[in-house]
Structures are given as C-alpha cells and as structure tokens.
Protein backbone atom coordinates (compact mmCIF):
# COMPACT_ATOMS: atom_id res chain seq x y z
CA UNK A 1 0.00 0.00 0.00
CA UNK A 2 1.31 3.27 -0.66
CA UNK A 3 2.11 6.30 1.74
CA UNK A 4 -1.06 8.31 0.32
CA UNK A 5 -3.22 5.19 0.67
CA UNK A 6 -2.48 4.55 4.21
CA UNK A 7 -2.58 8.08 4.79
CA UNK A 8 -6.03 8.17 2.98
CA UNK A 9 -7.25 5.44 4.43
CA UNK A 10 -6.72 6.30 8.26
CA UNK A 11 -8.28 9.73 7.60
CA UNK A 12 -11.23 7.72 6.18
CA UNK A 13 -11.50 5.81 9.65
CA UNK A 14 -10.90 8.72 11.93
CA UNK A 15 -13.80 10.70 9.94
CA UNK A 16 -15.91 7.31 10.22
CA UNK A 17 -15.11 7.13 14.12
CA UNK A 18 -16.20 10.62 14.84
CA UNK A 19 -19.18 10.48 12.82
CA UNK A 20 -19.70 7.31 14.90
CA UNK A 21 -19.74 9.72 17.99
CA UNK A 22 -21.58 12.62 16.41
CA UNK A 23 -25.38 11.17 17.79
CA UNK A 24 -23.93 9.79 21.00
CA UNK A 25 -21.44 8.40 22.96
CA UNK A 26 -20.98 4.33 21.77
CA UNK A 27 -18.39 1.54 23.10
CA UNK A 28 -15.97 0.13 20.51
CA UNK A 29 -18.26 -2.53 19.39
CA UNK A 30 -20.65 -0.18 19.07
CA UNK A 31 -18.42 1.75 16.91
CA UNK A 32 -17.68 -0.94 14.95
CA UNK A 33 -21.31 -1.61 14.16
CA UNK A 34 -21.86 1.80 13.06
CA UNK A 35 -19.36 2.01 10.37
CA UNK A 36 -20.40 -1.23 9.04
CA UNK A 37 -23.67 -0.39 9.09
CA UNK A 38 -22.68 3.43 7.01
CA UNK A 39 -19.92 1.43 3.99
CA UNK A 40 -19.77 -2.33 4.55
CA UNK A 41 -18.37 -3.63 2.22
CA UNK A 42 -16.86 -0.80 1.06
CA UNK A 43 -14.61 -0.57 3.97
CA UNK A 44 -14.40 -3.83 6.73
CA UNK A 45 -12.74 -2.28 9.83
CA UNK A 46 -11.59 -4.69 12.88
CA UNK A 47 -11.12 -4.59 15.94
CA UNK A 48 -7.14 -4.56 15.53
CA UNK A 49 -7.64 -1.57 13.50
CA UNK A 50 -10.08 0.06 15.51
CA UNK A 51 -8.63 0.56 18.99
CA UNK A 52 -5.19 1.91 17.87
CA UNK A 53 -7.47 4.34 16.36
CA UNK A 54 -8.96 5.41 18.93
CA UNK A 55 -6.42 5.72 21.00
CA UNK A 56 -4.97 8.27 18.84
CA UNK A 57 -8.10 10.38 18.34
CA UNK A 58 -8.63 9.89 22.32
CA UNK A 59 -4.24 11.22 22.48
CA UNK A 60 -5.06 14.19 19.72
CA UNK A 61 -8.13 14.94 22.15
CA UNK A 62 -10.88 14.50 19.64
CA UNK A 63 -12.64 12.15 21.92
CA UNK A 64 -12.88 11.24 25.52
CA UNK A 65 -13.21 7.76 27.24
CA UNK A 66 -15.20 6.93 30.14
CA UNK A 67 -16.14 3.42 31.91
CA UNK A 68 -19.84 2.49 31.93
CA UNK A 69 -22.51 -0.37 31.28
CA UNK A 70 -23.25 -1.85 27.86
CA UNK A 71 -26.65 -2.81 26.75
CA UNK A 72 -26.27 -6.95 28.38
CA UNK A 73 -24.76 -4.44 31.49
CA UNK A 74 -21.11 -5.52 31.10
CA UNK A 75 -18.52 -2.86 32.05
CA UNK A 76 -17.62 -1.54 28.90
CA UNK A 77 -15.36 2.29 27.20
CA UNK A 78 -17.56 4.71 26.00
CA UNK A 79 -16.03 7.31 23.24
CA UNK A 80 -17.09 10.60 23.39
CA UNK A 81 -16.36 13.61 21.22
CA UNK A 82 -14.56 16.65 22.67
CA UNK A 83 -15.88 20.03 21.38
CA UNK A 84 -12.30 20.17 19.30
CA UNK A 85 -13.61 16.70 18.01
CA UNK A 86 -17.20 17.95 17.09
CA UNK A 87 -15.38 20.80 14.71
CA UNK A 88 -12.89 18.60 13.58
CA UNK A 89 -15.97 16.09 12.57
CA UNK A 90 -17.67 18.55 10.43
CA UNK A 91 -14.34 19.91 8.78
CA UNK A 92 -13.25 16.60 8.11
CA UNK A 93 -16.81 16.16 6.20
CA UNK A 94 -16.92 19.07 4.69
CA UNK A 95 -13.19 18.27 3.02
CA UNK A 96 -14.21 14.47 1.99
CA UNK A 97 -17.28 15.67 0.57
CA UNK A 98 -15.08 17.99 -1.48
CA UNK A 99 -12.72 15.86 -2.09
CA UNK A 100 -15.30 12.81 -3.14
CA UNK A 101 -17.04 14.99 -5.94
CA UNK A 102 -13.68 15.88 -7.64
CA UNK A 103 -12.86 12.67 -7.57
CA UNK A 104 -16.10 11.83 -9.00
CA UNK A 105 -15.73 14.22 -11.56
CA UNK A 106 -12.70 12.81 -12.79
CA UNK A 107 -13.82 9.42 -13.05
CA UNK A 108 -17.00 10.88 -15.41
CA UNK A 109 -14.50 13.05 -17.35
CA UNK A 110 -12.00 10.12 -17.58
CA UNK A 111 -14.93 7.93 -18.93
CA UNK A 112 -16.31 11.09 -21.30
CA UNK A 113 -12.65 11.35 -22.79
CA UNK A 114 -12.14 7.24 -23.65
CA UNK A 115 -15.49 7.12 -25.58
C-alpha cells in the first residue's frame, strides 16, 4: 500500500469514528457496528484496527473515554467527542465531501474522454 493510501485510508476511519460519535457516545463494538452499518463492504474495519485508532483520536483529544454499562450491562469504554472533536468532525466532512465529488468528476470526465 502506498504512503497516500495509508494516509487516505486512516483519515477515512478517523472521519468514520467521529461520525460514529456525532449522535452519541458508543463503546468500541458499538463503533464498529456503526461504520459497518454506514460502507460495509466498502470498507471492513476490525477490531485490531479500531482501537489503535482510537487511542490516537482519544491522544489528539478529539474524543474522551469513560467506563460504563453496555446494553447486556457488562462494564464496557464509552467514546465521546470533545468540542475540538465535534469541529474537527464537520471539517473533516466538509473536506471528503469535497474531495469525493472531484474525484467523481474525474472518473465521469476520464470515462467522457475514452469514448
């Protein structure tokens, strides 16, 4: 994988993580779910992949952790956004938006210019 892949890629699952968070706070299963739910199979996150993740958005203070109860009321990390996390969620999807309809335009202009 190239450099601008992985870098591409891990700004694709930080944006997905604090969209997760946007609603309300979730545990990293519940995470997880949510971005399946939003681009399987477009983009199959684990659980390996996840957490170091998190940690960094939690170290870059995007999001806060906190202990609590999960729905069968095992003890369980919620994620939270931070206020700096909230504005970095809508920049972040303002830019891939942007980002996502050049692209798009491109790909039609690459397809307009072969036929």
């Amino acid at each position: 994988m190239t450099r601008l892949n992985s870098n591409l890629l891990r700004g694709t699952l930080d944006l997905l993580v604090l969209r997760a968070l946007v609603a309300a706070p979730r545990h990293g299963y519940g995470i997880l779910e949510w971005i399946e739910r939003a681009v399987a199979p477009a983009l199959l996150v684990e659980e390996g992949t996840l957490y170091p993740a998190l940690h960094r958005l939690e170290d870059e203070g995007l999001i806060r952790a906190s202990w609590g109860a999960s729905e069968n009321n095992r003890k369980a990390k919620f994620y939270s956004l931070t206020r700096r996390g909230e504005k970095r969620a809508q920049a972040d999807a303002s830019a891939w938006r942007a980002y996502a309809d050049k692209v798009l335009r491109a790909l039609e202009d690459d397809a307009e210019a072969t036929a």
